[in-house]
C-alpha atoms as a PDB file:
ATOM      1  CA  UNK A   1       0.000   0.000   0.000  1.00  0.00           C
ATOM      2  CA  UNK A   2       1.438   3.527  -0.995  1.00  0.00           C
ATOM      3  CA  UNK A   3       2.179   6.124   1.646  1.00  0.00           C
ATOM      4  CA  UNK A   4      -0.175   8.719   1.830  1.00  0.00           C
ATOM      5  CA  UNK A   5       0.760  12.135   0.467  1.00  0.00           C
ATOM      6  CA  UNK A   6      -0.700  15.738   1.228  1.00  0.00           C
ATOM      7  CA  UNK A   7      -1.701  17.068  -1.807  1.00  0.00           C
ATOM      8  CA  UNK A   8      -3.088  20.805  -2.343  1.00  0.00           C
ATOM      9  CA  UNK A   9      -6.312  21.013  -5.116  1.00  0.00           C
ATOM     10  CA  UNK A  10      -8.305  23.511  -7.082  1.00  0.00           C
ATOM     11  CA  UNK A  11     -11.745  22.640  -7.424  1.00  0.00           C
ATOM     12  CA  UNK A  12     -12.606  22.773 -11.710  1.00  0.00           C
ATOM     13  CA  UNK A  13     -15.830  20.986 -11.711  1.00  0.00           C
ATOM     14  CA  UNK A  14     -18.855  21.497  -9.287  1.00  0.00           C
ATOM     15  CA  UNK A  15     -21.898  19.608  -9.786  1.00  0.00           C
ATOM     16  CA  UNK A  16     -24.960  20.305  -7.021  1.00  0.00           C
ATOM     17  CA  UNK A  17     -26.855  17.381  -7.643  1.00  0.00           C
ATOM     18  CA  UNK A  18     -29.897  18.318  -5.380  1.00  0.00           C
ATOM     19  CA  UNK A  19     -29.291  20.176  -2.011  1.00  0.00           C
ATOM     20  CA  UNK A  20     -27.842  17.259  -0.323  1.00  0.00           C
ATOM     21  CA  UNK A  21     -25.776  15.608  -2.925  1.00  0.00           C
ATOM     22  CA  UNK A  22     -22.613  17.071  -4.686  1.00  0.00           C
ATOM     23  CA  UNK A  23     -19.783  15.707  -7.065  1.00  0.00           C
ATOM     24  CA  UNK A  24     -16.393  17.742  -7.134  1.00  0.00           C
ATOM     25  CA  UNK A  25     -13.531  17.195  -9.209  1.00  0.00           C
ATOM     26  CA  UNK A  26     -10.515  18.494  -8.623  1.00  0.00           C
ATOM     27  CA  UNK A  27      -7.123  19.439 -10.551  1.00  0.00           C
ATOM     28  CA  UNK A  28      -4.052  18.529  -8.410  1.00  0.00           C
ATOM     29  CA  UNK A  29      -1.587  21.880  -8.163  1.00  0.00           C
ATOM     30  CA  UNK A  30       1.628  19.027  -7.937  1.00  0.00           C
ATOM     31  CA  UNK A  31       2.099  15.623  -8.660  1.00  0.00           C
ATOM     32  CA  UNK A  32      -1.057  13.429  -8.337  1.00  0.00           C
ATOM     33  CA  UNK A  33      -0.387  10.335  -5.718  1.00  0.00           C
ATOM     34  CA  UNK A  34      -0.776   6.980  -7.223  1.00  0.00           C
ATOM     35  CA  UNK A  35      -3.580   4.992  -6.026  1.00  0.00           C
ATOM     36  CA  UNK A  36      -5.817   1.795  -6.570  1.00  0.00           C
ATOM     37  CA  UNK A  37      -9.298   1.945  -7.708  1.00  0.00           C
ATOM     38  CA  UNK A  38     -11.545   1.686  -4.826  1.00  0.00           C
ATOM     39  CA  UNK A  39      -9.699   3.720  -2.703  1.00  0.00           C
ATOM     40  CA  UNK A  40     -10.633   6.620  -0.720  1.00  0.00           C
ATOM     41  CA  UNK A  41      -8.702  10.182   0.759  1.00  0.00           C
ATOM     42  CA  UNK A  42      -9.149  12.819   3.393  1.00  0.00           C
ATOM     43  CA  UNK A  43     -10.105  15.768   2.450  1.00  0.00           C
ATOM     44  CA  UNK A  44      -9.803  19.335   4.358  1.00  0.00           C
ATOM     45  CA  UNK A  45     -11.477  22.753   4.092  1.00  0.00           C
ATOM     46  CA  UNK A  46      -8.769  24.303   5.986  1.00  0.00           C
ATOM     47  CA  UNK A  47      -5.162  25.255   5.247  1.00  0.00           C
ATOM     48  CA  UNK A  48      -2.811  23.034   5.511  1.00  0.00           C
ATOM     49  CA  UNK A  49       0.528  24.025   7.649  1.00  0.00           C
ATOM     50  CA  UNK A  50       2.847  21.007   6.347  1.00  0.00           C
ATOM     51  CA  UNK A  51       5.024  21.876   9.707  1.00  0.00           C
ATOM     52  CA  UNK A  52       1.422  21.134  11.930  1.00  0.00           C
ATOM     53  CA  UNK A  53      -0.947  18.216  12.245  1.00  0.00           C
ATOM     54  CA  UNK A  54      -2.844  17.449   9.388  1.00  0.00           C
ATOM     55  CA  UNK A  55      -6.535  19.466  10.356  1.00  0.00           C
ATOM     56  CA  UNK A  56      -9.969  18.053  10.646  1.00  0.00           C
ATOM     57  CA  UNK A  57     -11.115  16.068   7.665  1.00  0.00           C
ATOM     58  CA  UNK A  58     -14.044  13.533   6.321  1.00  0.00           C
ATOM     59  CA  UNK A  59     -13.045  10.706   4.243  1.00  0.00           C
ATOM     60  CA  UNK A  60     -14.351  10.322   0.899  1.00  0.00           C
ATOM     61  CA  UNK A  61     -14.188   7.780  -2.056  1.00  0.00           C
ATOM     62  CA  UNK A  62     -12.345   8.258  -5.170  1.00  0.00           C
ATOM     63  CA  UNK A  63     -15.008   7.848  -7.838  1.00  0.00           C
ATOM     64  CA  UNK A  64     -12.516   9.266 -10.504  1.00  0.00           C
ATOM     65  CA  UNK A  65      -9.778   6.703 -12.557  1.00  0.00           C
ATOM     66  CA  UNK A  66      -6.204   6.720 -11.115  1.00  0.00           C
ATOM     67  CA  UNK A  67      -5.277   6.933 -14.847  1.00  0.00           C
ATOM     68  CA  UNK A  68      -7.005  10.576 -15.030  1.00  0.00           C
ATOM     69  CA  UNK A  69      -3.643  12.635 -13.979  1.00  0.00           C
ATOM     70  CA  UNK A  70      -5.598  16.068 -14.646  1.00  0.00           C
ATOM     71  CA  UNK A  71      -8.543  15.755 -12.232  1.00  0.00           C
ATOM     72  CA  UNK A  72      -9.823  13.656  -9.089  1.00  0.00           C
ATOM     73  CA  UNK A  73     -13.253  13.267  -8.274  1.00  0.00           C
ATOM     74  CA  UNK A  74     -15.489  12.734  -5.349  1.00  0.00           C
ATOM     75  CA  UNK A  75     -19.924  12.530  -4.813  1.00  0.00           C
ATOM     76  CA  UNK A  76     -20.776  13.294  -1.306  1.00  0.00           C
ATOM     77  CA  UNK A  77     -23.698  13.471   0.563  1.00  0.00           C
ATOM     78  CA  UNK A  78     -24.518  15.822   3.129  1.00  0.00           C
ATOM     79  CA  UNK A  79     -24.970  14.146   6.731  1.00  0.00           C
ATOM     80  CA  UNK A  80     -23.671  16.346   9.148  1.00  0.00           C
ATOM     81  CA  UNK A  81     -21.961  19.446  10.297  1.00  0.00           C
ATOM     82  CA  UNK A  82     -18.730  19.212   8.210  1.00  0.00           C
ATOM     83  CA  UNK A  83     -20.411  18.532   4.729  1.00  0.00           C
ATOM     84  CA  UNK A  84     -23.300  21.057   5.149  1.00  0.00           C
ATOM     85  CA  UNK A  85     -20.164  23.389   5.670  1.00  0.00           C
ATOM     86  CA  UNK A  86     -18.088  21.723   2.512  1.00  0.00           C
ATOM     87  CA  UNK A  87     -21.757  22.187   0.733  1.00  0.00           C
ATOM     88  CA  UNK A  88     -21.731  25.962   1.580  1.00  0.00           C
ATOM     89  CA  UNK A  89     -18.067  27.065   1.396  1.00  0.00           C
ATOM     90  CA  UNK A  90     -17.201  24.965  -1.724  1.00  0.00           C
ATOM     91  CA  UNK A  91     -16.964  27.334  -5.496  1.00  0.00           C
ATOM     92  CA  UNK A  92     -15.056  26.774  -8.531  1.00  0.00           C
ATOM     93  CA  UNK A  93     -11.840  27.577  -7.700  1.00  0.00           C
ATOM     94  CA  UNK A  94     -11.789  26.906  -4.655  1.00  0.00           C
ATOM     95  CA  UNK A  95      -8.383  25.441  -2.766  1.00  0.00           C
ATOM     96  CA  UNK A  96      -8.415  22.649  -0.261  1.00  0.00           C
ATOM     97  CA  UNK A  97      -6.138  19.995   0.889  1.00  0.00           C
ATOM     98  CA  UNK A  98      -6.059  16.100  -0.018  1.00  0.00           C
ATOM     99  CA  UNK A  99      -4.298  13.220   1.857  1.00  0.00           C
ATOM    100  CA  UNK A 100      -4.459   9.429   0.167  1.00  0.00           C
ATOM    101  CA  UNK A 101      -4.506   6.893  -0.949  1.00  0.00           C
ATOM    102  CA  UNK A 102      -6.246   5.022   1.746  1.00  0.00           C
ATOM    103  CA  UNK A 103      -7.969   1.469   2.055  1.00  0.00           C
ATOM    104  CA  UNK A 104      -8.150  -1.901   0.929  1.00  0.00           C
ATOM    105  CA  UNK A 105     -11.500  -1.857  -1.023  1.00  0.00           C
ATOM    106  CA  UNK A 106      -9.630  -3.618  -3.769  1.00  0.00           C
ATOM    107  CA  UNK A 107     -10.586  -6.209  -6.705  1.00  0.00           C
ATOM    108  CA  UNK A 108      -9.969  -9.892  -5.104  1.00  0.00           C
ATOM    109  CA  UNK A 109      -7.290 -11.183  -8.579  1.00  0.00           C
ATOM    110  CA  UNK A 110      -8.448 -14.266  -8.873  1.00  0.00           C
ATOM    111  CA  UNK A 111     -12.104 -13.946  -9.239  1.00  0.00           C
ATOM    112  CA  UNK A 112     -14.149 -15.026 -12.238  1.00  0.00           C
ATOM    113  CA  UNK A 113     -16.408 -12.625 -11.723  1.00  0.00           C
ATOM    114  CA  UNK A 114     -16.697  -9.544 -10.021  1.00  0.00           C
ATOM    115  CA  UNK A 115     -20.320  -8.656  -8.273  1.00  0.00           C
ATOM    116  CA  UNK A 116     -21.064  -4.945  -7.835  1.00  0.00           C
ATOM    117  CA  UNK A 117     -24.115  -4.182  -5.126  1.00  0.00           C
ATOM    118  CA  UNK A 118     -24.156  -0.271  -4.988  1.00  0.00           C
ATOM    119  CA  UNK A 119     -26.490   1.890  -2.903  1.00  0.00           C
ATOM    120  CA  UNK A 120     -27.243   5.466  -3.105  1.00  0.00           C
ATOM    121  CA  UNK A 121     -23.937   7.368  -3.026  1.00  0.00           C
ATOM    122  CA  UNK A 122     -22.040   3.974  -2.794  1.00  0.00           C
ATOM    123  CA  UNK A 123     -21.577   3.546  -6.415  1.00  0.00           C
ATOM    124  CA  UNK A 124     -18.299   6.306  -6.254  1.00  0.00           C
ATOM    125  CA  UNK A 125     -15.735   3.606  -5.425  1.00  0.00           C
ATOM    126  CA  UNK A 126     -17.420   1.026  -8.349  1.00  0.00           C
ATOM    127  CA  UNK A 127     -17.370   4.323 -10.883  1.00  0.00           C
ATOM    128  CA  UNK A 128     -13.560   5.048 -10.218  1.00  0.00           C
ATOM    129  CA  UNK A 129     -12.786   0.866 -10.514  1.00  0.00           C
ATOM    130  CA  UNK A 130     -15.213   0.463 -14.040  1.00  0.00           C
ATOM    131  CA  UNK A 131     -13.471   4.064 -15.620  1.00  0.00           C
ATOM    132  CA  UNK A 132     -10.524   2.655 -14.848  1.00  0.00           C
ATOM    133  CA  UNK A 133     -11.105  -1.344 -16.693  1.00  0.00           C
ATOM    134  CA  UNK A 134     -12.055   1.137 -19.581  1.00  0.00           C
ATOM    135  CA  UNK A 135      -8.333   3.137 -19.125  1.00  0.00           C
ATOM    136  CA  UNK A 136      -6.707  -0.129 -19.421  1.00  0.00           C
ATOM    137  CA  UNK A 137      -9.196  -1.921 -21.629  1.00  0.00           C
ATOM    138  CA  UNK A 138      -9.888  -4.805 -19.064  1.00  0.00           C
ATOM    139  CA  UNK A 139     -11.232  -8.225 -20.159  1.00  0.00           C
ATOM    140  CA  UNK A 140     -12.715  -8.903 -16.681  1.00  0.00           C
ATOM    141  CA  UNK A 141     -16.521  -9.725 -16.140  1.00  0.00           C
ATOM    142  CA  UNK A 142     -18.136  -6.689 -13.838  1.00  0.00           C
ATOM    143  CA  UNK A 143     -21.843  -7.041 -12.769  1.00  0.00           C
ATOM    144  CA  UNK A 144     -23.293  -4.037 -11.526  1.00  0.00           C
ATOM    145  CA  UNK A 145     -26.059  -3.706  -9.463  1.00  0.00           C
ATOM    146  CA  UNK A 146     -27.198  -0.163  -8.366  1.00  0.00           C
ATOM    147  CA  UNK A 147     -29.831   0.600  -6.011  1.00  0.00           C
ATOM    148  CA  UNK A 148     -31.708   3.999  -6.367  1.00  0.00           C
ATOM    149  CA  UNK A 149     -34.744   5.731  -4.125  1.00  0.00           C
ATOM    150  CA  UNK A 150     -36.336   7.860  -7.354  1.00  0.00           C
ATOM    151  CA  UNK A 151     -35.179   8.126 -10.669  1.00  0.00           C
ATOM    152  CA  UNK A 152     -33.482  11.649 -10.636  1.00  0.00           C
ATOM    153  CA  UNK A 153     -31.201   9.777  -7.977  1.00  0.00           C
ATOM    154  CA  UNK A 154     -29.898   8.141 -10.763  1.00  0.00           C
ATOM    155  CA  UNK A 155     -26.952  10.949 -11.056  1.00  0.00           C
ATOM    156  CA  UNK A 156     -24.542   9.056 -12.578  1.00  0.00           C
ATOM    157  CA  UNK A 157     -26.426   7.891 -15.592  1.00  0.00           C
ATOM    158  CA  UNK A 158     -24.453   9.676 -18.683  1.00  0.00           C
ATOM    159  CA  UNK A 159     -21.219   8.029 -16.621  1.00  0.00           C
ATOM    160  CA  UNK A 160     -23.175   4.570 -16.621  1.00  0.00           C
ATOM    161  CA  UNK A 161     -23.803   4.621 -20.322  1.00  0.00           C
ATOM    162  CA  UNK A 162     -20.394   5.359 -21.241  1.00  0.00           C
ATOM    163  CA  UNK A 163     -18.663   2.748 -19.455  1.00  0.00           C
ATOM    164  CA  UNK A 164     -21.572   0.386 -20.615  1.00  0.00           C
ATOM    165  CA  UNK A 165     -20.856   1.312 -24.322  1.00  0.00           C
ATOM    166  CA  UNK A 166     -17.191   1.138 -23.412  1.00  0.00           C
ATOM    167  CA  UNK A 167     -16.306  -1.737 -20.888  1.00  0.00           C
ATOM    168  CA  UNK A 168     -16.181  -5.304 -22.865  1.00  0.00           C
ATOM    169  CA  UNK A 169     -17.798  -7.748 -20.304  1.00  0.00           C
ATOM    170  CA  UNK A 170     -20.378  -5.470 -18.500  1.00  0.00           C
ATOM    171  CA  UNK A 171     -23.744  -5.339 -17.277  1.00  0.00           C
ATOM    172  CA  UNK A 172     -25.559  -3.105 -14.908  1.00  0.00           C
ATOM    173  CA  UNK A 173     -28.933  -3.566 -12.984  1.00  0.00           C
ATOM    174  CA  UNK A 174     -30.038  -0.520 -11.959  1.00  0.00           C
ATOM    175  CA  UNK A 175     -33.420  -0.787  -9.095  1.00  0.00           C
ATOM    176  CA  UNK A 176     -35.332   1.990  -8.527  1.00  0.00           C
ATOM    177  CA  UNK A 177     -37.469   1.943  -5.913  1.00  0.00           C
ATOM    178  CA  UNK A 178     -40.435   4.404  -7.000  1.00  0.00           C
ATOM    179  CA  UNK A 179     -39.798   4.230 -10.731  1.00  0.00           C
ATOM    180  CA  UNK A 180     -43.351   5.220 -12.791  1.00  0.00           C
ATOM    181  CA  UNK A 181     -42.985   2.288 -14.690  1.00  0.00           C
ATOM    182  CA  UNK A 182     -39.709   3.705 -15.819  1.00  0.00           C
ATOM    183  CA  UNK A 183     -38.115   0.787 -18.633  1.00  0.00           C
ATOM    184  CA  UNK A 184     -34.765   1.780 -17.520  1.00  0.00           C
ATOM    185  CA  UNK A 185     -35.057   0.370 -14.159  1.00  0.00           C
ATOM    186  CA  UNK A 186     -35.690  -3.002 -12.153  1.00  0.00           C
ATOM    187  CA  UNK A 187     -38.644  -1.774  -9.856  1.00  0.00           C
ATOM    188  CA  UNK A 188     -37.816  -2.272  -6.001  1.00  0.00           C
ATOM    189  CA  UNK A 189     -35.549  -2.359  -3.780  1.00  0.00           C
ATOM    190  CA  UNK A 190     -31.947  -4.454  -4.841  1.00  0.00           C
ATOM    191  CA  UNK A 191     -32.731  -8.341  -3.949  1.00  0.00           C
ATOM    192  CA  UNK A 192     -29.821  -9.969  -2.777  1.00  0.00           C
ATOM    193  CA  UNK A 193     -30.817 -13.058  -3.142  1.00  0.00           C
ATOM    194  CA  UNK A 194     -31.917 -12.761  -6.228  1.00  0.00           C
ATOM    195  CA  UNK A 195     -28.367 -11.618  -7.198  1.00  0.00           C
ATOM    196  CA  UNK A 196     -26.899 -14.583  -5.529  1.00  0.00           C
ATOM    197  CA  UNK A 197     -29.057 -17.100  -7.228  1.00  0.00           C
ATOM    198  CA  UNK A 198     -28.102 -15.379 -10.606  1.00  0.00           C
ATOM    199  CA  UNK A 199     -24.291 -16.011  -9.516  1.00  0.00           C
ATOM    200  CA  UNK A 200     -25.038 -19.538  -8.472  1.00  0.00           C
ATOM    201  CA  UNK A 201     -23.610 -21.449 -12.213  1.00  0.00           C
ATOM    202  CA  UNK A 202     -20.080 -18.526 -11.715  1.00  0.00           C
ATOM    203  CA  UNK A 203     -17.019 -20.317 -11.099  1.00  0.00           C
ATOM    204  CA  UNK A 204     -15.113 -18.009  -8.514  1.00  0.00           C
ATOM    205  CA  UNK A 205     -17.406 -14.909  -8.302  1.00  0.00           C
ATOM    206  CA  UNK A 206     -16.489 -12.230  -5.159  1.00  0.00           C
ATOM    207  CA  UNK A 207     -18.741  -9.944  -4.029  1.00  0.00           C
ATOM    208  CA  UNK A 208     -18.379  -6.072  -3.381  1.00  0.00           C
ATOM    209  CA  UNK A 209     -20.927  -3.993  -0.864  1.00  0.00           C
ATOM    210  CA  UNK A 210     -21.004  -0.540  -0.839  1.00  0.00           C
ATOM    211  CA  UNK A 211     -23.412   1.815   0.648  1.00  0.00           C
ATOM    212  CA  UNK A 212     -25.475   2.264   4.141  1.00  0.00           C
ATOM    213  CA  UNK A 213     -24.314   0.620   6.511  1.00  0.00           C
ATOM    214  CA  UNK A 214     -27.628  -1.266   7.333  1.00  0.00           C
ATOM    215  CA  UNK A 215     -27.606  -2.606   3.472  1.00  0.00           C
ATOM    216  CA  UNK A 216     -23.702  -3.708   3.832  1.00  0.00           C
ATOM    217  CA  UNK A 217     -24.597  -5.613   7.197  1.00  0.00           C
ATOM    218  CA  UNK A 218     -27.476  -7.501   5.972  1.00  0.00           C
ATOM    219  CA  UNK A 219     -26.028  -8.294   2.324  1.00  0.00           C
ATOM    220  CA  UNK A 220     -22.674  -9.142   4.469  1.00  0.00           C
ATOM    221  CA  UNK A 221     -23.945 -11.701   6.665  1.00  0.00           C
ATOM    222  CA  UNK A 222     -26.935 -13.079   3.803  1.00  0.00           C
ATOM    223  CA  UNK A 223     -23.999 -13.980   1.568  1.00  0.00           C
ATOM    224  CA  UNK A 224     -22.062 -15.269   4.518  1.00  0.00           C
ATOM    225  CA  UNK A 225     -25.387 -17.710   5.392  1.00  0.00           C
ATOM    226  CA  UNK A 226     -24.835 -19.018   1.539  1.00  0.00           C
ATOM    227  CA  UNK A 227     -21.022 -19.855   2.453  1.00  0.00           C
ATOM    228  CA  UNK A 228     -19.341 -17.357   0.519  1.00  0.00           C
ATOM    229  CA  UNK A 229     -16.316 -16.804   2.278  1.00  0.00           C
ATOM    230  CA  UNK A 230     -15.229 -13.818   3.708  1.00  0.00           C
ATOM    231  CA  UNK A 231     -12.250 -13.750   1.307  1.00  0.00           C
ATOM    232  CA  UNK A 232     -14.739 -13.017  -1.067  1.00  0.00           C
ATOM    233  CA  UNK A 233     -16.688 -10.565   0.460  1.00  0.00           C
ATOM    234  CA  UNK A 234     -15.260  -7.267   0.252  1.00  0.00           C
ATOM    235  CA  UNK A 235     -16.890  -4.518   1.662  1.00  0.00           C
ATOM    236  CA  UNK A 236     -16.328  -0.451   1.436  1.00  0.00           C
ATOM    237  CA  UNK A 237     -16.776  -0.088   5.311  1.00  0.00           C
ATOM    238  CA  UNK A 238     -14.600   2.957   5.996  1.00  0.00           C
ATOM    239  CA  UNK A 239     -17.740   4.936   7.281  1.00  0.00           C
END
């Protein structure tokens, strides 16, 4: 695992999804840290002294490729005191601080298969791993399943298409829990089981949960009560 390294950032892209949810992306002012798709950083509204502790923070997830040198990306939702502030103080051009690469939310090599369950805001780490099987034109099989409330949750969707049109071996199920009839969508809530059972005839599948924390639990110990091992169950449980 690389070291993390304090990098400084001007904010070039600023996206208000609705008045709780926000994407930023970000152009590095000096060399951009390597770091693993899946991965998350620390980010800082405050000024960095490189001589003092590193300030108070909130930990994100990388939803940008680590082959995209130019610009680094984050989708946040706000929850609290820090991000209502980071929702407010934020503009184009603005200047914070970075520290990363952090965690081990990484692709398990010798899968056959690799099972994406996404909910809400959880699909960042999954964007920054599927941009980055298009970067390096990856042969591996990616499943995507991506659980929405309404369908102008579904922020990501231009992002989606692209890396469906672009990504050999790829296939997304998006559920939408209130979705009009909508034909884009799988109407409901994501089924678990159901994505399981569809995994049942996969040699080596593994299984990646990201989102709330009550979703991760119960998809965690479901998959668990089927006898996937824990090797196989990798979950984004920085939060």
């Amino acid at each position: 695992m690389a070291n993390p390294y304090k990098v400084q950032v001007e904010v070039t892209e600023l996206i208000h999804h609705t008045d709780s949810v926000s994407t930023i992306g970000m152009k590095p002012l000096s060399r951009m840290p390597r770091f693993k798709p899946g991965q998350f950083l620390h980010l800082t509204l405050s000024d960095y002294d490189p001589s003092a502790q590193w300030p108070e923070s909130r930990v994100f997830s990388i939803s940008s490729s680590p082959k995209n040198k130019a610009q680094i990306s984050i989708t946040y939702a706000v929850k609290g005191r820090y991000t209502t502030k980071m929702f407010d103080e934020i503009k184009l051009g603005s200047k914070l601080w970075l520290k990363f690469p952090y965690g081990s939310f990484l692709e398990v090599p010798d899968a056959s298969d690799h099972i994406l369950v996404a909910g809400g805001t959880g699909i960042t780490p999954f964007l920054s791993i599927l941009l980055y099987g298009i970067d390096v034109n990856s042969e591996k099989n990616y499943k995507l399943y991506y659980g929405i409330r309404t369908p102008d949750q579904n922020f990501f969707n231009e992002t989606l298409k692209e890396i469906d049109q672009k990504l050999k071996n790829f296939n997304m199920t998006v559920y939408c829990e209130n979705s009009a009839e909508n034909s884009e969508f799988t109407e409901g809530i994501i089924d678990i089981e159901d994505i399981y059972n569809k995994c049942a005839d996969m040699e080596n599948p593994a299984f990646y949960l990201s989102g709330p924390v009550e979703m991760i639990k119960n998809f965690n110990s479901f998959l668990k009560g089927k006898g996937v091992s824990e090797e196989k169950i990798i979950i984004d449980d920085w939060e």
